[in-house]
PDB file of N, CA and C in Angstrom:
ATOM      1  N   UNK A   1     -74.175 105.023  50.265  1.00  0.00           N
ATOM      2  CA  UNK A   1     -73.134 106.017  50.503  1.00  0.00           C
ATOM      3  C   UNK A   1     -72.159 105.996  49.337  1.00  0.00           C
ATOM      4  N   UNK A   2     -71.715 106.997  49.505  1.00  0.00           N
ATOM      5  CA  UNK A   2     -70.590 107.126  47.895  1.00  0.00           C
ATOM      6  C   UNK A   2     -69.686 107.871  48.591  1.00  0.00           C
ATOM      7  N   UNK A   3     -68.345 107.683  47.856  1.00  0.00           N
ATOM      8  CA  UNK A   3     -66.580 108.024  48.282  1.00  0.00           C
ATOM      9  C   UNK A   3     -66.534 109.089  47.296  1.00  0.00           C
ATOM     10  N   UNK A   4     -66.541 110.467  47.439  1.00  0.00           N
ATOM     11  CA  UNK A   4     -66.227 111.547  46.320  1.00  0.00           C
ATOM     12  C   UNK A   4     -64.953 112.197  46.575  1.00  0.00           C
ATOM     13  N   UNK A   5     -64.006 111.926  45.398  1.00  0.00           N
ATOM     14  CA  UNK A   5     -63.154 112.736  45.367  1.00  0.00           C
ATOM     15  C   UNK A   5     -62.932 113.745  44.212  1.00  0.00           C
ATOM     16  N   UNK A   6     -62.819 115.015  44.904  1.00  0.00           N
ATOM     17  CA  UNK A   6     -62.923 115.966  43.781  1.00  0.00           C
ATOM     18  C   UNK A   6     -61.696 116.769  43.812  1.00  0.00           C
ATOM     19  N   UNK A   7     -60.836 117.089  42.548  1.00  0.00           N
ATOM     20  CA  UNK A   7     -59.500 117.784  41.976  1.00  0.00           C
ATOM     21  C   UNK A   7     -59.568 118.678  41.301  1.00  0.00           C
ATOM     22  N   UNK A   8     -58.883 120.072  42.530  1.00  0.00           N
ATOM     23  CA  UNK A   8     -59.598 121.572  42.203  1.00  0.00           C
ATOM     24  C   UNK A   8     -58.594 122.383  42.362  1.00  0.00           C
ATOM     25  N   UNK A   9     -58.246 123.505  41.457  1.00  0.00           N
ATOM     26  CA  UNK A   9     -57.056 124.363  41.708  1.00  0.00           C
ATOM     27  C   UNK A   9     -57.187 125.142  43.080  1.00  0.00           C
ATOM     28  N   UNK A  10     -55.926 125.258  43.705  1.00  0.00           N
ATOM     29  CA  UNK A  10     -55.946 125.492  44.624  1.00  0.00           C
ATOM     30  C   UNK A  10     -56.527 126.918  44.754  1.00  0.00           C
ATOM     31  N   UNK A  11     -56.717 127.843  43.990  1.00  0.00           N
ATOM     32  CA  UNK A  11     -57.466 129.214  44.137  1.00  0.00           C
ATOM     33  C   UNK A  11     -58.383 128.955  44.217  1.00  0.00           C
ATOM     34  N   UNK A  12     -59.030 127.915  43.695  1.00  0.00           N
ATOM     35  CA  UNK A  12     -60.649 127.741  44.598  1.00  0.00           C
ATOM     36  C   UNK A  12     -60.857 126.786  45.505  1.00  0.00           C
ATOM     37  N   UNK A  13     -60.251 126.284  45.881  1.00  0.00           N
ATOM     38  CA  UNK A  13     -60.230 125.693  47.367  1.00  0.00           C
ATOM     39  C   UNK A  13     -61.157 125.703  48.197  1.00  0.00           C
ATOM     40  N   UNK A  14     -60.099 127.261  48.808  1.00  0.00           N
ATOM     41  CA  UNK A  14     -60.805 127.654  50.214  1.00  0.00           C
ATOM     42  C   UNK A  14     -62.044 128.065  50.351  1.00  0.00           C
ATOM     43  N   UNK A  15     -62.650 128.691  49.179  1.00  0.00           N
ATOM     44  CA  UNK A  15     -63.848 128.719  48.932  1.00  0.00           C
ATOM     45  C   UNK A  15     -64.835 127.964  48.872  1.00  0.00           C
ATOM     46  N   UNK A  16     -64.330 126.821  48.356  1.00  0.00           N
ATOM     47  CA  UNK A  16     -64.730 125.644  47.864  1.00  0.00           C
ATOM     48  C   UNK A  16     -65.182 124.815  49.554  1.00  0.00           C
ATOM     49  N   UNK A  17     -64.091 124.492  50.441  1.00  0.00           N
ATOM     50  CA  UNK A  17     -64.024 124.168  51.763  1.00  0.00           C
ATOM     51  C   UNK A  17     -65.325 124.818  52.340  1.00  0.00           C
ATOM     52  N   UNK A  18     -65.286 126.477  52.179  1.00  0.00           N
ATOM     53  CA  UNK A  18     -65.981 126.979  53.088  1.00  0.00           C
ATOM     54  C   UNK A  18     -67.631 127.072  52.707  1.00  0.00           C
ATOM     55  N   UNK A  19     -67.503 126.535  51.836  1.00  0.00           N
ATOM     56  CA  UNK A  19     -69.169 126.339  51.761  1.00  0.00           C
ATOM     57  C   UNK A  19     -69.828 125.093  51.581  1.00  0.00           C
ATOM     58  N   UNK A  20     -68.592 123.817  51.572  1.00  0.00           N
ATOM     59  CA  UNK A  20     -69.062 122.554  51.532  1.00  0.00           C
ATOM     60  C   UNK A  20     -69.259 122.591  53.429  1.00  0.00           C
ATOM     61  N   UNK A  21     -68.405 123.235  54.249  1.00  0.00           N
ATOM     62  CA  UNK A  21     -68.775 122.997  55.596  1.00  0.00           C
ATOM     63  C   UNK A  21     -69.696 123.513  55.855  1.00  0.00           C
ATOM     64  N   UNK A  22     -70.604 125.230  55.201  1.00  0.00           N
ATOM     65  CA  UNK A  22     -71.925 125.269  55.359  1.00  0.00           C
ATOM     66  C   UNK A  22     -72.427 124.624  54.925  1.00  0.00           C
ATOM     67  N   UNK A  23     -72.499 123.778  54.324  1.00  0.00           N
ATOM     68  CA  UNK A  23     -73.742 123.088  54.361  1.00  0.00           C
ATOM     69  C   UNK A  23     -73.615 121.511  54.508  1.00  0.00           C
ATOM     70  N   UNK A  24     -72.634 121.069  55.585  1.00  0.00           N
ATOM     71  CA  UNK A  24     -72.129 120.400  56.854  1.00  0.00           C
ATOM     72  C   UNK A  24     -71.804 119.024  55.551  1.00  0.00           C
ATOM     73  N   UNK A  25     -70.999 119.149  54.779  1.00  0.00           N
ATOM     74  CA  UNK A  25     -70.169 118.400  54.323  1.00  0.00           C
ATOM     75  C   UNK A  25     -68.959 118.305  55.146  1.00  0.00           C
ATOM     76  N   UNK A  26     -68.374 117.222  55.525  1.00  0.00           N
ATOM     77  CA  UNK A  26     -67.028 116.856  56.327  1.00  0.00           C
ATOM     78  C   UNK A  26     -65.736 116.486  54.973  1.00  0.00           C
ATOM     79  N   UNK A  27     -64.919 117.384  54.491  1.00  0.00           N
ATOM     80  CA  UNK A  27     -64.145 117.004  53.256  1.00  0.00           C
ATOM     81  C   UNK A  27     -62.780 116.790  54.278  1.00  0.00           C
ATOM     82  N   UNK A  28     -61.930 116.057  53.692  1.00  0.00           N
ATOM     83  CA  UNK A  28     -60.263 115.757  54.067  1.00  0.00           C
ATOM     84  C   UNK A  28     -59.512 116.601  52.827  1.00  0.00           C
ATOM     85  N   UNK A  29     -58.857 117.089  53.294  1.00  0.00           N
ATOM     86  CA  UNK A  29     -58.206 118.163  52.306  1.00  0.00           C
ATOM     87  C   UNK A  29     -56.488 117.746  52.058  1.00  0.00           C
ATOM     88  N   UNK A  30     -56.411 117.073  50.403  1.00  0.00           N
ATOM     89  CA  UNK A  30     -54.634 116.924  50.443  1.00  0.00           C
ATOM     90  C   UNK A  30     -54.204 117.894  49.321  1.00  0.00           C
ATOM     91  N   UNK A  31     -53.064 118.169  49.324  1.00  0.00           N
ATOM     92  CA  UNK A  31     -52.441 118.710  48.250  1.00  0.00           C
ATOM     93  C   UNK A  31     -51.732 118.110  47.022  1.00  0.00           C
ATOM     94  N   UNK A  32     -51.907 118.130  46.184  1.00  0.00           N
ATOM     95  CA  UNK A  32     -51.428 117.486  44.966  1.00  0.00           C
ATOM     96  C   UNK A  32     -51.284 118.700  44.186  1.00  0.00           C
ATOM     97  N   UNK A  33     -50.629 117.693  42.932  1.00  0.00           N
ATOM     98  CA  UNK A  33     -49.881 118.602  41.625  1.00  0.00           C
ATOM     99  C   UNK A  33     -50.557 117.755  40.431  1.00  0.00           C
ATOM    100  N   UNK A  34     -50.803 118.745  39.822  1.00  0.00           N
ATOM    101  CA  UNK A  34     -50.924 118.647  38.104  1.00  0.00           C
ATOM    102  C   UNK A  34     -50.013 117.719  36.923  1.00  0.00           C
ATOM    103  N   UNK A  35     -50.174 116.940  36.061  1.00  0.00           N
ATOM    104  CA  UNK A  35     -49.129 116.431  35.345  1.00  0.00           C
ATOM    105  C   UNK A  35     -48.714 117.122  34.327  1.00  0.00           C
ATOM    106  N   UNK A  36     -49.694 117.950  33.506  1.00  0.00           N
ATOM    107  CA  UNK A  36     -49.534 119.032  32.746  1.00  0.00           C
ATOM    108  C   UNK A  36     -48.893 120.040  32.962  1.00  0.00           C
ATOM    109  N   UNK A  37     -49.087 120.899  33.436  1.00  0.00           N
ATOM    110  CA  UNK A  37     -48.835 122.281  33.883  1.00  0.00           C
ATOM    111  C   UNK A  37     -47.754 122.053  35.587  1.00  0.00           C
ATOM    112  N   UNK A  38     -48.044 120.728  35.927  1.00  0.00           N
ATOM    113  CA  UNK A  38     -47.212 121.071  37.113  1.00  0.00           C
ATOM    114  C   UNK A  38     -47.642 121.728  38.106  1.00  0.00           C
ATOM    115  N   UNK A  39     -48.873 122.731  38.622  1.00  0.00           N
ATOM    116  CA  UNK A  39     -49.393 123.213  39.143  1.00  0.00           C
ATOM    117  C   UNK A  39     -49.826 123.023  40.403  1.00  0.00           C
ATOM    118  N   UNK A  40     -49.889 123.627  41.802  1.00  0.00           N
ATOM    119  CA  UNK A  40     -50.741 123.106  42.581  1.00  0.00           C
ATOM    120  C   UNK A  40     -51.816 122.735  42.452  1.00  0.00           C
ATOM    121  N   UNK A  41     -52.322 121.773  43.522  1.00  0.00           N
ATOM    122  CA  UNK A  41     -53.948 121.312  43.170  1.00  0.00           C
ATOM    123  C   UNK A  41     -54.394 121.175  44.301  1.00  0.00           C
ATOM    124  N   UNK A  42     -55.309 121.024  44.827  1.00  0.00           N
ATOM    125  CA  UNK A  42     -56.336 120.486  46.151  1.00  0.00           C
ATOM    126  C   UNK A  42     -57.072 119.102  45.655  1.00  0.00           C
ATOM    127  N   UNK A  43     -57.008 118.140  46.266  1.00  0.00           N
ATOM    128  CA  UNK A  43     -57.943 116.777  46.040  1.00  0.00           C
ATOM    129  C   UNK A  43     -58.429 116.913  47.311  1.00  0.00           C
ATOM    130  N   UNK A  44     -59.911 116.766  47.413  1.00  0.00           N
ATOM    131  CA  UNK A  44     -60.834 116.372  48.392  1.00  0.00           C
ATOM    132  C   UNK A  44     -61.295 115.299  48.784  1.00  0.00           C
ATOM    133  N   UNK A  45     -61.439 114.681  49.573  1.00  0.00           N
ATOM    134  CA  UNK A  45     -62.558 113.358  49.588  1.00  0.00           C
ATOM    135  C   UNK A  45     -63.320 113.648  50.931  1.00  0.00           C
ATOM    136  N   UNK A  46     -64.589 112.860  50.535  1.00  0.00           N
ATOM    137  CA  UNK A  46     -65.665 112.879  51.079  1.00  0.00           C
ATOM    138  C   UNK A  46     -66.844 111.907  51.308  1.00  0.00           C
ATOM    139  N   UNK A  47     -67.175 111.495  52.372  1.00  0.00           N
ATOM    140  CA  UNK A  47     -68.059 110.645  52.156  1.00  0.00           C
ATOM    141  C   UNK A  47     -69.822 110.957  52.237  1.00  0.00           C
ATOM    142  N   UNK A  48     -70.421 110.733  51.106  1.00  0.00           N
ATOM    143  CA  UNK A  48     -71.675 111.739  50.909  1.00  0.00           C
ATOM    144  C   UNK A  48     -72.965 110.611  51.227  1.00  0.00           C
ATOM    145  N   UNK A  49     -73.784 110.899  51.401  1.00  0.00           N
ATOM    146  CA  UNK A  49     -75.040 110.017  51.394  1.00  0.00           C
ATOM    147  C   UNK A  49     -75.757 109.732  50.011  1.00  0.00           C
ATOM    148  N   UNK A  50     -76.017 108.421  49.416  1.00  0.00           N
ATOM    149  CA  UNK A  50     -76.541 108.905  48.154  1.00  0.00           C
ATOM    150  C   UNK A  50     -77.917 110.335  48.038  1.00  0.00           C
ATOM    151  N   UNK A  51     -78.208 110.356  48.961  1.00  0.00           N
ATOM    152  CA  UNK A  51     -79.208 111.805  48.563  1.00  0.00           C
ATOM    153  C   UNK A  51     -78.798 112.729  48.583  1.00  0.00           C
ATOM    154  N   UNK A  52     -77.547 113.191  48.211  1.00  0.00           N
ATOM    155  CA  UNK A  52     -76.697 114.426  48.772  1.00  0.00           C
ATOM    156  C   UNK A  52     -75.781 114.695  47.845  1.00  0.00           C
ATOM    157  N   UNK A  53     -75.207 113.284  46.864  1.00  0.00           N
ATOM    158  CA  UNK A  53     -74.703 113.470  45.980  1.00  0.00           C
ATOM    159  C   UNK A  53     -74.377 114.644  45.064  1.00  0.00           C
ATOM    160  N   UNK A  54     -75.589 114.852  44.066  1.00  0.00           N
ATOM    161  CA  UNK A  54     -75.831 115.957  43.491  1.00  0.00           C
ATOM    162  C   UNK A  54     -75.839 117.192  43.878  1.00  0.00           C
ATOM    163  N   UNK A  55     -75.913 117.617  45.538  1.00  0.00           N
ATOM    164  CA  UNK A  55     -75.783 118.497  46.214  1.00  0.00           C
ATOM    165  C   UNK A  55     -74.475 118.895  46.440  1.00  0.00           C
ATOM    166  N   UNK A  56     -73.742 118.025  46.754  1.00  0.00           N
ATOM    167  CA  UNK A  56     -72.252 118.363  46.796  1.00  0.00           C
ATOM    168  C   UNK A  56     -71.539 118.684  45.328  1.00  0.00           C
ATOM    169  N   UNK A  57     -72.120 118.179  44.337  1.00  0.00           N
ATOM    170  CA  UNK A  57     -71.553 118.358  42.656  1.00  0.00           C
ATOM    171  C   UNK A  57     -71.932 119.614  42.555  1.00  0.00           C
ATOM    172  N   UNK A  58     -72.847 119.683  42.669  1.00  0.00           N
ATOM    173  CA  UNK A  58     -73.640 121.369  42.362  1.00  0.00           C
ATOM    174  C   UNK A  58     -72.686 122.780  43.555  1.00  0.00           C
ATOM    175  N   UNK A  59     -72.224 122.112  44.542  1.00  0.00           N
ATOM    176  CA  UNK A  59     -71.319 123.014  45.203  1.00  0.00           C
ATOM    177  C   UNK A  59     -70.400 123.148  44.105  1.00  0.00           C
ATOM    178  N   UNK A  60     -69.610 122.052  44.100  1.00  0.00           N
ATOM    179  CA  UNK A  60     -68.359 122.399  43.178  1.00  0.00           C
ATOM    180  C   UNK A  60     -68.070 123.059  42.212  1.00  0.00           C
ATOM    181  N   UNK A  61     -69.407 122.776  41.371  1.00  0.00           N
ATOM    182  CA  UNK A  61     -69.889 123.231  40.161  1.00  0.00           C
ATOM    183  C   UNK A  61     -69.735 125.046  40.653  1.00  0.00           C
ATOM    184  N   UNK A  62     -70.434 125.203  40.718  1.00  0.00           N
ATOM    185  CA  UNK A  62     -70.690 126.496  41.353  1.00  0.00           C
ATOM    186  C   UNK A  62     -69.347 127.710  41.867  1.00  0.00           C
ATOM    187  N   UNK A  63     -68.448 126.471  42.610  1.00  0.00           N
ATOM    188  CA  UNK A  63     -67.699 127.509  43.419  1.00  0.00           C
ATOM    189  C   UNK A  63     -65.997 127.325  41.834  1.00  0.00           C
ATOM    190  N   UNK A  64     -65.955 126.512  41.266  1.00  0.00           N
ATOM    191  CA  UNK A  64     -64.826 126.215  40.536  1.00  0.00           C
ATOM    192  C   UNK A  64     -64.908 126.230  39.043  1.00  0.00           C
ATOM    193  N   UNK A  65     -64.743 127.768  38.897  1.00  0.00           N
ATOM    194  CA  UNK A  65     -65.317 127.669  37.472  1.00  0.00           C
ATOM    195  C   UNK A  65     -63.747 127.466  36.509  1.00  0.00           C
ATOM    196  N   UNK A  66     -63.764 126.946  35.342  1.00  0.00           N
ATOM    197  CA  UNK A  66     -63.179 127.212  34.205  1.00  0.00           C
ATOM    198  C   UNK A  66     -62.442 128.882  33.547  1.00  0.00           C
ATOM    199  N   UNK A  67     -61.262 128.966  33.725  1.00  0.00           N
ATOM    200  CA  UNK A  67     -60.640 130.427  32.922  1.00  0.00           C
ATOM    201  C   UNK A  67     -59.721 129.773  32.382  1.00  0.00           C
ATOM    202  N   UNK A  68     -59.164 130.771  31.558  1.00  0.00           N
ATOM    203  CA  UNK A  68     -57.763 130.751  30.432  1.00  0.00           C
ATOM    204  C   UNK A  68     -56.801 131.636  31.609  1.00  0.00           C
ATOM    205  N   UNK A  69     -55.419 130.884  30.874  1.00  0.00           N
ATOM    206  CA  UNK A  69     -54.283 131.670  31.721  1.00  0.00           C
ATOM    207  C   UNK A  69     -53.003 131.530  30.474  1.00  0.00           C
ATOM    208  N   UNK A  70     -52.630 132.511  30.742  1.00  0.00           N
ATOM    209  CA  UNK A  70     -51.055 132.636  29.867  1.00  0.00           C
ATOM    210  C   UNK A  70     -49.946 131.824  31.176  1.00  0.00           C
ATOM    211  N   UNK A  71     -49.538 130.492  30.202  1.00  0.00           N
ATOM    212  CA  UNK A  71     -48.278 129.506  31.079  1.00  0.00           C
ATOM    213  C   UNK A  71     -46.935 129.615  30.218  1.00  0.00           C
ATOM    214  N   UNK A  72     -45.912 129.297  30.748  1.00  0.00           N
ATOM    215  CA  UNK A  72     -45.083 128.526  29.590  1.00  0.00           C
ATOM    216  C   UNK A  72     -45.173 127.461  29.862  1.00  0.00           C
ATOM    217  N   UNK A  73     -44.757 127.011  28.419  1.00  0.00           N
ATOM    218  CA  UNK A  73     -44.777 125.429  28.244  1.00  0.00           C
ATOM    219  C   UNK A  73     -43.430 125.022  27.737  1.00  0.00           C
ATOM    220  N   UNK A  74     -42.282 124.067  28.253  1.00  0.00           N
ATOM    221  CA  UNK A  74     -41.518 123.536  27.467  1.00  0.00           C
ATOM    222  C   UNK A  74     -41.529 122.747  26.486  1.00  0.00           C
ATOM    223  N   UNK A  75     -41.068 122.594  25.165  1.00  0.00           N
ATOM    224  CA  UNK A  75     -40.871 122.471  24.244  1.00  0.00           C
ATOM    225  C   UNK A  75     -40.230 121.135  23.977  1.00  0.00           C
ATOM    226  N   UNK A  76     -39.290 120.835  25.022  1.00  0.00           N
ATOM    227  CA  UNK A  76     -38.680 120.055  24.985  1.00  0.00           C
ATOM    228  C   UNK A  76     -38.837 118.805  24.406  1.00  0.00           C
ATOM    229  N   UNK A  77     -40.162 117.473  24.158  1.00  0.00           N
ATOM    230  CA  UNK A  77     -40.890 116.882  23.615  1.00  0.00           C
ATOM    231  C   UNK A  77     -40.712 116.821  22.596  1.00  0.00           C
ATOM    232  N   UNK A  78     -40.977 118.051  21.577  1.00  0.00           N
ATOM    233  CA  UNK A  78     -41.532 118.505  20.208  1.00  0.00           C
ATOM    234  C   UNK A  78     -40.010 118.973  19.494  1.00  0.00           C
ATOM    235  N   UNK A  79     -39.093 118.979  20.399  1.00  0.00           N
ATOM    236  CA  UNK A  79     -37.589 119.407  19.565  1.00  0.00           C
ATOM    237  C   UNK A  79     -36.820 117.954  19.408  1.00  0.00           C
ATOM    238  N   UNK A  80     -35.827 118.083  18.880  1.00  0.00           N
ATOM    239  CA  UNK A  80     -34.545 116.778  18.637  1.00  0.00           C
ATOM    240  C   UNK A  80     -33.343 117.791  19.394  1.00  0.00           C
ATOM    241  N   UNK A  81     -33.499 119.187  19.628  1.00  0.00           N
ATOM    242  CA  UNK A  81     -32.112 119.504  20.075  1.00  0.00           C
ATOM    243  C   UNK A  81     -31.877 120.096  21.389  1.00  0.00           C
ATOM    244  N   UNK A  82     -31.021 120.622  21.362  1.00  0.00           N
ATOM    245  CA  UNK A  82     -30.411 120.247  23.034  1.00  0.00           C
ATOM    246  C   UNK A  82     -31.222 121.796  23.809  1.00  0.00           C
ATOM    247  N   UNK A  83     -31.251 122.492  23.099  1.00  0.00           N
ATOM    248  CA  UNK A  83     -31.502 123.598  24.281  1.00  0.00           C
ATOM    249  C   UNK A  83     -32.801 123.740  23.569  1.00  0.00           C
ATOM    250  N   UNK A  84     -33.631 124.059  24.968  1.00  0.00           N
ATOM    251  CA  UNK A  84     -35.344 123.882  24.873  1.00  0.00           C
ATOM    252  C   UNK A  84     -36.017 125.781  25.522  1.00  0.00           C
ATOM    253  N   UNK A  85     -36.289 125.770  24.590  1.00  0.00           N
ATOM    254  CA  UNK A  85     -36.928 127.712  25.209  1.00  0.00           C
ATOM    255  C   UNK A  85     -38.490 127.313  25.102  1.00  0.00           C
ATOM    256  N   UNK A  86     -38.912 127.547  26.571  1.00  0.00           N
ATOM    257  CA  UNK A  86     -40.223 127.505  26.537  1.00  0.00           C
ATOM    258  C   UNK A  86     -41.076 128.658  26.178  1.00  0.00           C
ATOM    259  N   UNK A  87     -42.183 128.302  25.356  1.00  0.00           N
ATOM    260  CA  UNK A  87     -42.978 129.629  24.901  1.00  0.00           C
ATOM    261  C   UNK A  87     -44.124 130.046  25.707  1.00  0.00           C
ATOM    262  N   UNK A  88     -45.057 131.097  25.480  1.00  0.00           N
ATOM    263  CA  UNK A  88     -46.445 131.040  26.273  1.00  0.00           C
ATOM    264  C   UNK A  88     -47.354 130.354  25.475  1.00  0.00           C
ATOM    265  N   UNK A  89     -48.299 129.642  25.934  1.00  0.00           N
ATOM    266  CA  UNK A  89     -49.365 129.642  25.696  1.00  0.00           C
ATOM    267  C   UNK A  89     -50.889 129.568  26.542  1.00  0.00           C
ATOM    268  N   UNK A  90     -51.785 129.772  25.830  1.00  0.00           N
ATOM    269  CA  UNK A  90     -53.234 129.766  26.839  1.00  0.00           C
ATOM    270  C   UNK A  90     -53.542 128.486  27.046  1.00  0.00           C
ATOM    271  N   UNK A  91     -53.731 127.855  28.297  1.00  0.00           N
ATOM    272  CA  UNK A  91     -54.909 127.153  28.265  1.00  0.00           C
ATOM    273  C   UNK A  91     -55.929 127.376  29.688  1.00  0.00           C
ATOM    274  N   UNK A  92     -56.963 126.003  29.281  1.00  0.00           N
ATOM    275  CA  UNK A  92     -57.772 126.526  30.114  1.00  0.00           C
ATOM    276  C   UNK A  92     -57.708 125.934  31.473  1.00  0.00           C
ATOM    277  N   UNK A  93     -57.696 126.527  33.318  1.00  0.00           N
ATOM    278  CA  UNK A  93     -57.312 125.896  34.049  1.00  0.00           C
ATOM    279  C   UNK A  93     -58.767 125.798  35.239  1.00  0.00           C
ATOM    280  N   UNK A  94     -58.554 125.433  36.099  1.00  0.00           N
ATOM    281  CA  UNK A  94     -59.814 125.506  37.168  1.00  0.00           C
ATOM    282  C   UNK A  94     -61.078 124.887  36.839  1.00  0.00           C
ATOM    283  N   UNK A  95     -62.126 124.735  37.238  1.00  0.00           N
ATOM    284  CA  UNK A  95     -63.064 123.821  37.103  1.00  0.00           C
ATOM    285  C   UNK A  95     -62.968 122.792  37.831  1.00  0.00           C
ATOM    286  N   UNK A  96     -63.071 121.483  37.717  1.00  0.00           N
ATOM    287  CA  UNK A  96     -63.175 120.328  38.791  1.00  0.00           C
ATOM    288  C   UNK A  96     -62.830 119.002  38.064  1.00  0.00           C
ATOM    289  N   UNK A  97     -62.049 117.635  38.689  1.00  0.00           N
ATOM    290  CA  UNK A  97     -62.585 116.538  37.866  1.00  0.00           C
ATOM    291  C   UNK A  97     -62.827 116.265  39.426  1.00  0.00           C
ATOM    292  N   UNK A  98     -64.071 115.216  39.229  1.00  0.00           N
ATOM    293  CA  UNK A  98     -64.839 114.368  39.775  1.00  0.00           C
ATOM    294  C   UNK A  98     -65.138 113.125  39.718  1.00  0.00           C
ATOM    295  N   UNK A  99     -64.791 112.186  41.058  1.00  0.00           N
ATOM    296  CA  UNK A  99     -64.585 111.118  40.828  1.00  0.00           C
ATOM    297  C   UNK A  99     -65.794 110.698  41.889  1.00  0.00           C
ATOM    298  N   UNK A 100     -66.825 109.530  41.239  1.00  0.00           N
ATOM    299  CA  UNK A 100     -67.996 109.519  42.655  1.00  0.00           C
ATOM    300  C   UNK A 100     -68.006 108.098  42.162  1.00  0.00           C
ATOM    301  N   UNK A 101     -67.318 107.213  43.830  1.00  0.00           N
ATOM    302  CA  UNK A 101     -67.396 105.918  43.767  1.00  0.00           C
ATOM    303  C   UNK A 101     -68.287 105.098  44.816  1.00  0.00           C
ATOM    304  N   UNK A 102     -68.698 103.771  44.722  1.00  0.00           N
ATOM    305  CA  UNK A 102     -69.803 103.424  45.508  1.00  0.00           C
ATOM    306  C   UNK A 102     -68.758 102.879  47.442  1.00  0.00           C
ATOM    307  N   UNK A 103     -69.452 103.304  48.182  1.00  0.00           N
ATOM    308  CA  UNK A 103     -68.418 102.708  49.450  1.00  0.00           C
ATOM    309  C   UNK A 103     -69.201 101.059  49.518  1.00  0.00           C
ATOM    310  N   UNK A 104     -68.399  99.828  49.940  1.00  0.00           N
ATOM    311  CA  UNK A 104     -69.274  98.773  50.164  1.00  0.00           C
ATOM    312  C   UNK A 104     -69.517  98.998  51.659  1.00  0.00           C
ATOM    313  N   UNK A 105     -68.272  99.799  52.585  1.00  0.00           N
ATOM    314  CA  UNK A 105     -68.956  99.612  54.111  1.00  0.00           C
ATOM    315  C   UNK A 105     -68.050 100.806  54.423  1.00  0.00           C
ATOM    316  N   UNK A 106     -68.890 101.805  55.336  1.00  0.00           N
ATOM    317  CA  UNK A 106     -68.603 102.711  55.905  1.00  0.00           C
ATOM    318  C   UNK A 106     -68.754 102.098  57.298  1.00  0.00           C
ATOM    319  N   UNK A 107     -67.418 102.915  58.384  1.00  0.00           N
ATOM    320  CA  UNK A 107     -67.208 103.134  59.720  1.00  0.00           C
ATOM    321  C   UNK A 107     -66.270 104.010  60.061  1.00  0.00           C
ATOM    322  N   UNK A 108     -67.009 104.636  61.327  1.00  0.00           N
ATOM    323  CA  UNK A 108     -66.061 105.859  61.795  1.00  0.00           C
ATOM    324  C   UNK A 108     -65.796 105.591  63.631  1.00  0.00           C
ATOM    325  N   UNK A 109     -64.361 105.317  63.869  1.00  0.00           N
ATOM    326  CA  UNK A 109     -64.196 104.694  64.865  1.00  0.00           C
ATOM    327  C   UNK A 109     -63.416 106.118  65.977  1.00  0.00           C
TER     328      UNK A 109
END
């Protein structure tokens, strides 16, 4: 068995939810934030069977793709002076990180 936790912008989420439960994945759903951007996030965890693994990656894969977005960014860092004007820039947001760890003992009481 393996402990998967996967960290997904929250626009793909619910999507994300609704097709890991078709195809009878049980996920715990928390909310978190970004350190970069500050952003909402969704973290999942899950406990998968090792034969299923790749099945659940390939969901994610699938439902959380990678785009560009116009943010501001403060400046603040990169200056020495007191007033900080944040500018736009692109980057790229959505997609998934994935974390797949081994469980030593599963129980569900």
């Amino acid at each position: 068995m393996k402990f998967i936790m996967a960290i997904v912008q929250d626009e793909d989420a619910i999507k994300l939810i609704d097709k890991l439960s078709e195809h009878r994945f049980m996920v715990t759903k928390m909310a978190s934030t970004g350190g970069f951007l500050r952003t909402g996030n969704t973290t999942l965890i899950c406990g998968v069977d090792d034969e299923r693994v790749e099945e659940f990656i390939s969901l994610v894969e699938s439902n959380c793709k990678s785009r560009k977005q116009i943010t501001s960014v403060n400046a603040s860092h990169l200056s020495t002076a007191d007033n900080y004007v944040p500018y736009p820039v692109e980057v790229a947001v959505g997609g998934a990180t994935i974390f797949v760890l081994d469980v030593a003992e599963f129980r569900r009481v």
